[in-house]
C-alpha atoms as a PDB file:
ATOM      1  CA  UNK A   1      31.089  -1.706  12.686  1.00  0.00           C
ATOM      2  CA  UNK A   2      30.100  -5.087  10.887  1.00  0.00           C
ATOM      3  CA  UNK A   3      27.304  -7.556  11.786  1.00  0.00           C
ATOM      4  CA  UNK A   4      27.283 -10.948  11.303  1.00  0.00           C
ATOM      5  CA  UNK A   5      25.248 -12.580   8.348  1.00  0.00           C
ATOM      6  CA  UNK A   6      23.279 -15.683  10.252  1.00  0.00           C
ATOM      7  CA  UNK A   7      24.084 -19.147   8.592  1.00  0.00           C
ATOM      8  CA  UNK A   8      26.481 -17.753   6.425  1.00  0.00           C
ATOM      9  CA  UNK A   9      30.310 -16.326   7.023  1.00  0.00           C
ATOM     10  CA  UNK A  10      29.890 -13.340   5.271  1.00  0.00           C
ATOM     11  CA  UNK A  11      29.576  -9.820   7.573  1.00  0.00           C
ATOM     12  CA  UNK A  12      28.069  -6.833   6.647  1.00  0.00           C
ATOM     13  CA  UNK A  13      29.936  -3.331   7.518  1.00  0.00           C
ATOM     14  CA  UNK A  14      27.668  -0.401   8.895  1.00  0.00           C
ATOM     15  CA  UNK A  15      28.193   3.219   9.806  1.00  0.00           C
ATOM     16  CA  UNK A  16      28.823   3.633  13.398  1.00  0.00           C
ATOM     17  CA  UNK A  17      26.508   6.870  13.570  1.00  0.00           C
ATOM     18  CA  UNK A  18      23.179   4.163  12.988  1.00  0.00           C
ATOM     19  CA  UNK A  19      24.561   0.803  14.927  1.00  0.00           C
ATOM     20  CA  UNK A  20      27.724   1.701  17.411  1.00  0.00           C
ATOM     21  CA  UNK A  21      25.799   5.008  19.137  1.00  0.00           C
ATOM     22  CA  UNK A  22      25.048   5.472  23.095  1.00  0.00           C
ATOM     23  CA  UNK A  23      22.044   4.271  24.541  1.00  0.00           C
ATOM     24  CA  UNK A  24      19.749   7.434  25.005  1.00  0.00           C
ATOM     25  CA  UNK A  25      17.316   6.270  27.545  1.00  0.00           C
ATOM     26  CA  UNK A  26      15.888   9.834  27.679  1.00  0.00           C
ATOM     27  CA  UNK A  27      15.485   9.991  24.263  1.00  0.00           C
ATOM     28  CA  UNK A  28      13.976   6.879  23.619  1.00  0.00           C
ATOM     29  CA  UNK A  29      11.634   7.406  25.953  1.00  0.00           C
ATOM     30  CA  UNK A  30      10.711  10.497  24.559  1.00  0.00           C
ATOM     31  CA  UNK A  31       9.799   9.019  20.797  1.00  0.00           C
ATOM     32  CA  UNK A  32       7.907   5.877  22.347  1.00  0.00           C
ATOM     33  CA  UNK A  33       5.614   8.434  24.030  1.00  0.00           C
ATOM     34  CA  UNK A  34       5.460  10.864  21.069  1.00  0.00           C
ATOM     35  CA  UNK A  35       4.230   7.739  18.804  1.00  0.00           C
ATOM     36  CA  UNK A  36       2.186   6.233  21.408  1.00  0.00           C
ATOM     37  CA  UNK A  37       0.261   9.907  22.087  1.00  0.00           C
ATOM     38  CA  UNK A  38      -0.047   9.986  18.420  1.00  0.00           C
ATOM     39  CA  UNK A  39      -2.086   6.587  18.207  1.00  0.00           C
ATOM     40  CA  UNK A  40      -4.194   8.015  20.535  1.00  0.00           C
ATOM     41  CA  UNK A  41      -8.131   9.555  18.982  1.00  0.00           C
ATOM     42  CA  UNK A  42      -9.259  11.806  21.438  1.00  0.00           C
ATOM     43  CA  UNK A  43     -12.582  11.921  19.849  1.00  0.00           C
ATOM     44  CA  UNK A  44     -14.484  11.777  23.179  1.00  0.00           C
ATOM     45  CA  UNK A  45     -16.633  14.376  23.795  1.00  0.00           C
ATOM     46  CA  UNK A  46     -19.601  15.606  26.252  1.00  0.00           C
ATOM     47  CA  UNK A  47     -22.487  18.282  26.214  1.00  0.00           C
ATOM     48  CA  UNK A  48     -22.673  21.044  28.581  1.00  0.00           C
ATOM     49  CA  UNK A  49     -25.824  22.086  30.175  1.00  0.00           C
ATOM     50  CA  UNK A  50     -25.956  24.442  27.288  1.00  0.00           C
ATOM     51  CA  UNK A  51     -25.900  22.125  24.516  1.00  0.00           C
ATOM     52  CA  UNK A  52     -28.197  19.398  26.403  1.00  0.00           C
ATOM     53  CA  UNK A  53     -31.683  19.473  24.645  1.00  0.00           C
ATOM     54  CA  UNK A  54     -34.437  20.742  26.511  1.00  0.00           C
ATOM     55  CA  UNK A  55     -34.384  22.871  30.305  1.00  0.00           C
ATOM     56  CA  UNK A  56     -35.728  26.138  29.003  1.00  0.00           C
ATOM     57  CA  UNK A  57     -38.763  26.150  31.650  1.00  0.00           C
ATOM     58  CA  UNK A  58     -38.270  26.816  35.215  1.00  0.00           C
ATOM     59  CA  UNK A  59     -38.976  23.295  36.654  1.00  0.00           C
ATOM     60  CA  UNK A  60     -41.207  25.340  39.990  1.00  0.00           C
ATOM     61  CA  UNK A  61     -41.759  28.679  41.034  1.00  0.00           C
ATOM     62  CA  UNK A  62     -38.482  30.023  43.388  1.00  0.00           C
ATOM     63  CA  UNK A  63     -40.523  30.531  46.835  1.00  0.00           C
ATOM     64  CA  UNK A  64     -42.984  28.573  48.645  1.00  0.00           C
ATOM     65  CA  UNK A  65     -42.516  25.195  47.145  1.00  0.00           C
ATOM     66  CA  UNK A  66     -40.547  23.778  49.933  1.00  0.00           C
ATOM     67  CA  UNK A  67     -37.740  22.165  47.732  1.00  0.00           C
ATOM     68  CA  UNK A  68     -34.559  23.858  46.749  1.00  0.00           C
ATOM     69  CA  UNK A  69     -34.457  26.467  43.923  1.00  0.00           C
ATOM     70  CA  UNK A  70     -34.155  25.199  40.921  1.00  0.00           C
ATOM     71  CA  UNK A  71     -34.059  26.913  37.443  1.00  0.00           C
ATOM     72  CA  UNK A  72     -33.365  24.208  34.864  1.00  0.00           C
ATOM     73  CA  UNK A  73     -34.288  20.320  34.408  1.00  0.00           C
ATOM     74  CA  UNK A  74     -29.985  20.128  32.831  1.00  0.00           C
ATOM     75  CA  UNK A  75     -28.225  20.992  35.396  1.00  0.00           C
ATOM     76  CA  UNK A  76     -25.505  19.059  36.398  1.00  0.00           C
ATOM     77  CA  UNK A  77     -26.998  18.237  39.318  1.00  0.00           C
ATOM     78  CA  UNK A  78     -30.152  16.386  37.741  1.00  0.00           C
ATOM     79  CA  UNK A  79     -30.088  12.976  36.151  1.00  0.00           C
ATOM     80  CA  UNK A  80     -30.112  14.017  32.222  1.00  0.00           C
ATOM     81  CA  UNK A  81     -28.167  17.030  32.794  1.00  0.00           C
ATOM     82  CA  UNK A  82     -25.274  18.176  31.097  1.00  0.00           C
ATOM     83  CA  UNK A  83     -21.863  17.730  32.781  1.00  0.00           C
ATOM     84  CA  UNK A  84     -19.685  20.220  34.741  1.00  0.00           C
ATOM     85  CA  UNK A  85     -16.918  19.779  33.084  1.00  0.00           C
ATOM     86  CA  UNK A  86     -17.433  18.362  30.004  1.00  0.00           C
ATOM     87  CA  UNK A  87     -14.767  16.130  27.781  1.00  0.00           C
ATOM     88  CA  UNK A  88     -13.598  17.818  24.329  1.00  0.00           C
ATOM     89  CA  UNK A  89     -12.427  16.357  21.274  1.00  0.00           C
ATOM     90  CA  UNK A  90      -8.659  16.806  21.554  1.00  0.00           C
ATOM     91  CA  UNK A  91      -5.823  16.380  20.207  1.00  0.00           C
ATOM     92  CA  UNK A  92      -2.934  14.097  22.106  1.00  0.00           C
ATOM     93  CA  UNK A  93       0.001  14.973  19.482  1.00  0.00           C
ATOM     94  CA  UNK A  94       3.549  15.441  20.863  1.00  0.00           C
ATOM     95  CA  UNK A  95       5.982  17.170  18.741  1.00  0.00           C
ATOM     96  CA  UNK A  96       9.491  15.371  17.720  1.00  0.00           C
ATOM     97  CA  UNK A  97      11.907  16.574  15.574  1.00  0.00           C
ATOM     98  CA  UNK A  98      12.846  14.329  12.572  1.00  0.00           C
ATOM     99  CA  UNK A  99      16.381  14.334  13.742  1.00  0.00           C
ATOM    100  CA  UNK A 100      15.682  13.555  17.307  1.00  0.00           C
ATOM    101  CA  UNK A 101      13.505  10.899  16.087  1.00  0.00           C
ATOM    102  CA  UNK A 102      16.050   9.922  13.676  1.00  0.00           C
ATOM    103  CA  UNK A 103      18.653   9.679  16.963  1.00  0.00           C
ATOM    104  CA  UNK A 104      16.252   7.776  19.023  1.00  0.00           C
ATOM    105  CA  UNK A 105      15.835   5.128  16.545  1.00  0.00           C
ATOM    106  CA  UNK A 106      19.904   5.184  16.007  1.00  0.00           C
ATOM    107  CA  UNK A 107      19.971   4.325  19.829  1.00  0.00           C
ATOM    108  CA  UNK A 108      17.277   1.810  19.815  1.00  0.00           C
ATOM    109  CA  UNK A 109      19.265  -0.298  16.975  1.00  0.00           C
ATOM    110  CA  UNK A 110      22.157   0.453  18.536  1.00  0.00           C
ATOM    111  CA  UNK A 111      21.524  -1.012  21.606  1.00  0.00           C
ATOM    112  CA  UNK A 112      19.389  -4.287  19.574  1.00  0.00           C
ATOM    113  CA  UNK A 113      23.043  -4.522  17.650  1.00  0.00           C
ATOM    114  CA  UNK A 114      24.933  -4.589  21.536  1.00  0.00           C
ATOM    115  CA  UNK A 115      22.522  -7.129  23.323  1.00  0.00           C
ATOM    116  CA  UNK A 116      22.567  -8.918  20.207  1.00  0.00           C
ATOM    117  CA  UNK A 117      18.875  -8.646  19.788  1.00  0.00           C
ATOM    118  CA  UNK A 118      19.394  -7.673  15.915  1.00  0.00           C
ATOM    119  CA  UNK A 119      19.558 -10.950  13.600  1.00  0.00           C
ATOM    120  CA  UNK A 120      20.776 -10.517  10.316  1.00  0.00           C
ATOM    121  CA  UNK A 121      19.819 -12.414   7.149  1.00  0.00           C
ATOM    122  CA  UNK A 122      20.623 -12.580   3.316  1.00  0.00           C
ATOM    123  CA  UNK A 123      16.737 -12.788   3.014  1.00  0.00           C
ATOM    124  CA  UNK A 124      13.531 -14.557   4.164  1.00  0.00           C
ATOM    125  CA  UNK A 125      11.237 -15.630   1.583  1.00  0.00           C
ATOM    126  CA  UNK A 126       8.170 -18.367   2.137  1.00  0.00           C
ATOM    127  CA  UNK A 127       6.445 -19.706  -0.702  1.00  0.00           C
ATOM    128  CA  UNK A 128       2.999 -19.660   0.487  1.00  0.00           C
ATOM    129  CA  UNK A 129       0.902 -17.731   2.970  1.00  0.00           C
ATOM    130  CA  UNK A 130       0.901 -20.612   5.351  1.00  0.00           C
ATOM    131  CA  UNK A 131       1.657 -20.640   9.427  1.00  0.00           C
ATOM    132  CA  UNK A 132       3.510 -23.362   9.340  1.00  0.00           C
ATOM    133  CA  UNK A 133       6.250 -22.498   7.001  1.00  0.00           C
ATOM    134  CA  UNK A 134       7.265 -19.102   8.460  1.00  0.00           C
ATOM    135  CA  UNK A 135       6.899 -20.539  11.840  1.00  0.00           C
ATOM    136  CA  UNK A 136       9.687 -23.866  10.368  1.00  0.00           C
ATOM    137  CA  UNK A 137      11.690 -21.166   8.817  1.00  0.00           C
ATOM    138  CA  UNK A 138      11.917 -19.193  12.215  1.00  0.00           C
ATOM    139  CA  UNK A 139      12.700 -22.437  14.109  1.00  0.00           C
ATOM    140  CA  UNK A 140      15.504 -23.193  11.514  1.00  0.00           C
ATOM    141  CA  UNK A 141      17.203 -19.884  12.306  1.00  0.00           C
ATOM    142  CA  UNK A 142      16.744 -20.278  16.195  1.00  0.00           C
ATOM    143  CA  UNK A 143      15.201 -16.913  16.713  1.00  0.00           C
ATOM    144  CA  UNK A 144      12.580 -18.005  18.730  1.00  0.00           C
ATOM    145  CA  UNK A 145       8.333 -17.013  18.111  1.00  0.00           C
ATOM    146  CA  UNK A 146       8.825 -13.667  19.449  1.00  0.00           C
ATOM    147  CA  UNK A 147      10.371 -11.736  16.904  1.00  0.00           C
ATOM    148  CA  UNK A 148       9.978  -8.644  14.403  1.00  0.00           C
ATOM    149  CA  UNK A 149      10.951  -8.913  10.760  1.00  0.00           C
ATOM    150  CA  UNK A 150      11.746  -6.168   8.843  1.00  0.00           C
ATOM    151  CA  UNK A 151      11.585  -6.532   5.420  1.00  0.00           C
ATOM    152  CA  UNK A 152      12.511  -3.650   2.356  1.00  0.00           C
ATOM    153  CA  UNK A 153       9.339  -3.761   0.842  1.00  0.00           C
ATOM    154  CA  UNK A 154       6.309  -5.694   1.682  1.00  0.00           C
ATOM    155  CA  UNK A 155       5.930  -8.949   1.145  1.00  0.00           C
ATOM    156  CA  UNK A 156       1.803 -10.322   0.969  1.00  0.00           C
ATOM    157  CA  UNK A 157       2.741 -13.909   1.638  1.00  0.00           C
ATOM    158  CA  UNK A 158       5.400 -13.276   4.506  1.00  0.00           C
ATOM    159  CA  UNK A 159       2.007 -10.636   5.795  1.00  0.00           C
ATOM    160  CA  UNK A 160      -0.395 -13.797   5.597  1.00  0.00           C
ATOM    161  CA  UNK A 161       1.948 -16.434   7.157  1.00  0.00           C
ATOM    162  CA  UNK A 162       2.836 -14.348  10.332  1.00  0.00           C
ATOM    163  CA  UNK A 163      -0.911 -12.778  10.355  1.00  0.00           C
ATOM    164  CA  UNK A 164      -2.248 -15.477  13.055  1.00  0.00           C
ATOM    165  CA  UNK A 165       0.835 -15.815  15.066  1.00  0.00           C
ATOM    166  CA  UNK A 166       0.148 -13.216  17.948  1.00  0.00           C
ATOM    167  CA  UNK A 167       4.306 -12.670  18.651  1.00  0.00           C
ATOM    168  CA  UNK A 168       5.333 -12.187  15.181  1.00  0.00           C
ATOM    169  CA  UNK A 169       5.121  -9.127  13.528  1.00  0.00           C
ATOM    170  CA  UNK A 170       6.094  -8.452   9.849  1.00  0.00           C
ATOM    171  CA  UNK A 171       6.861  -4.426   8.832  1.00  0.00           C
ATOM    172  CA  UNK A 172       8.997  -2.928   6.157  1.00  0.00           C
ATOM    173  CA  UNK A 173      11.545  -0.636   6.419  1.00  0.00           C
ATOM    174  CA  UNK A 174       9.175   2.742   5.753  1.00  0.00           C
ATOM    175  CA  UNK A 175       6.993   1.010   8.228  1.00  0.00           C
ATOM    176  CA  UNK A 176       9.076   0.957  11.212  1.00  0.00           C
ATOM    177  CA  UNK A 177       8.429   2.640  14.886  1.00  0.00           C
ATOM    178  CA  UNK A 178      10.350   2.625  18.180  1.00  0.00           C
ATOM    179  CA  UNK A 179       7.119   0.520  20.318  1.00  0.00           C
ATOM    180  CA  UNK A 180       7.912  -2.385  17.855  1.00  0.00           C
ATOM    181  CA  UNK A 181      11.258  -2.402  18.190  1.00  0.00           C
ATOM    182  CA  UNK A 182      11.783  -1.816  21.658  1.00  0.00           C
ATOM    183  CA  UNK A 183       8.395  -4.457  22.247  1.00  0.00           C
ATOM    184  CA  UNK A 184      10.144  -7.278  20.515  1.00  0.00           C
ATOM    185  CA  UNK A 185      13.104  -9.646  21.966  1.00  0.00           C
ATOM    186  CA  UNK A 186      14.521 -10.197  18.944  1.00  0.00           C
ATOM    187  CA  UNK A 187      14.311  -7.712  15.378  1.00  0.00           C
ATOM    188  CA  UNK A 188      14.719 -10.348  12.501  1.00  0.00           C
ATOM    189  CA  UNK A 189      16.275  -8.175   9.016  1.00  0.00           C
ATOM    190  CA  UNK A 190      16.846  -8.382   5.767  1.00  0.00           C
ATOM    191  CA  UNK A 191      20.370  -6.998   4.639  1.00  0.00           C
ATOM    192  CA  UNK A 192      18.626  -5.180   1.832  1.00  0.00           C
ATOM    193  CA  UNK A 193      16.617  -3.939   4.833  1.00  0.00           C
ATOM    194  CA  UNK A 194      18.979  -2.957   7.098  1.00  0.00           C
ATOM    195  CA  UNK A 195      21.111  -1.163   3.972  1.00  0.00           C
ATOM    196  CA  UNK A 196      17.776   0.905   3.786  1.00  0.00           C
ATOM    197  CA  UNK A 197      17.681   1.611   7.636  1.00  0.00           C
ATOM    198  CA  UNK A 198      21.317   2.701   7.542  1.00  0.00           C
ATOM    199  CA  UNK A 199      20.939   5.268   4.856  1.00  0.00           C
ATOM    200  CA  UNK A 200      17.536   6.344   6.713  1.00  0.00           C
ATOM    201  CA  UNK A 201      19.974   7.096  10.141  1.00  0.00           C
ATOM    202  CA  UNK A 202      23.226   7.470   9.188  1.00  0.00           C
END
């Protein structure tokens, strides 16, 4: 399979197994999840009447005091009690294996390469860490504000320049996961980049 360089004549052949595969729908759906689960803290937690501080005196005598038994001030049932069924730290984790992960994100560029969602460039270089250049620079190449570049290896002033633009995202190539590229309409890369990407899948 070759893609097209943009601006330029030159093409760039790929291995079929990274950029010409079937779109996996159950697959993809599969990573997104894992990764998404995986971003998740599940940190909360709650007490039990057992670990609420205090309740260790009977709040009134069993009989005779005309209210309902009652045997500690933490019950669930009182304001300041613990809860029933207390929250736990947790952990949210979904296991993938490397090569189905590997094969989702195969099918996710395959189908960006098909709907011709994947723009390839020689590079994309600014000279400052200024807005305004990246955002000239992605006007002159008519991929429109909403748009993930993928770069081989981080670049601080391409970082700066897209920081304040909310629909641009910059990532490298070690960087990359299937919400961004499946969030984006259009995946803006680097051919040093995508030769990266295609020994990474193929």
């Amino acid at each position: 399979m070759r893609l097209q360089v943009l601006g330029s004549d030159a093409s760039v052949e790929v291995a079929d197994s990274a950029f010409a595969r079937e779109f996996n729908e159950t697959l993809v759906h599969q990573a997104v999840t894992a990764y998404m689960a995986g971003g998740r803290a599940g940190t909360k937690a709650q007490k039990t009447r057992a670990e609420v501080r205090g309740g260790g005196a009977k709040p009134w005598k069993q009989k005779g005091a005309g209210r309902a038994r009652a045997g500690t001030i933490r019950s669930p049932l009182w304001r300041g009690g613990g809860r029933a069924f207390a929250a736990r730290p947790r952990d949210y984790g979904q296991k993938l294996n490397k090569k189905m992960y590997r094969a989702a994100m195969a099918s996710i560029f395959s189908e960006l390469a098909r709907q011709d969602r994947l723009v390839l460039v020689e590079s994309l270089v600014v000279d400052s860490p200024k807005t305004r250049g990246l955002l000239e620079r992605l006007g002159g190449l008519g991929v429109g504000e909403n748009v993930l570049v993928v770069t081989e290896l981080a670049d601080v002033n391409l970082y700066l320049a897209a920081r304040n633009l909310p629909y641009v995202e910059v990532s490298e190539v070690s960087g990359l996961d299937p919400v961004s590229l499946v969030r984006f309409e259009r995946v803006l890369i680097t051919v040093p980049a995508l030769k990266r990407v295609e020994e990474w899948l193929a």
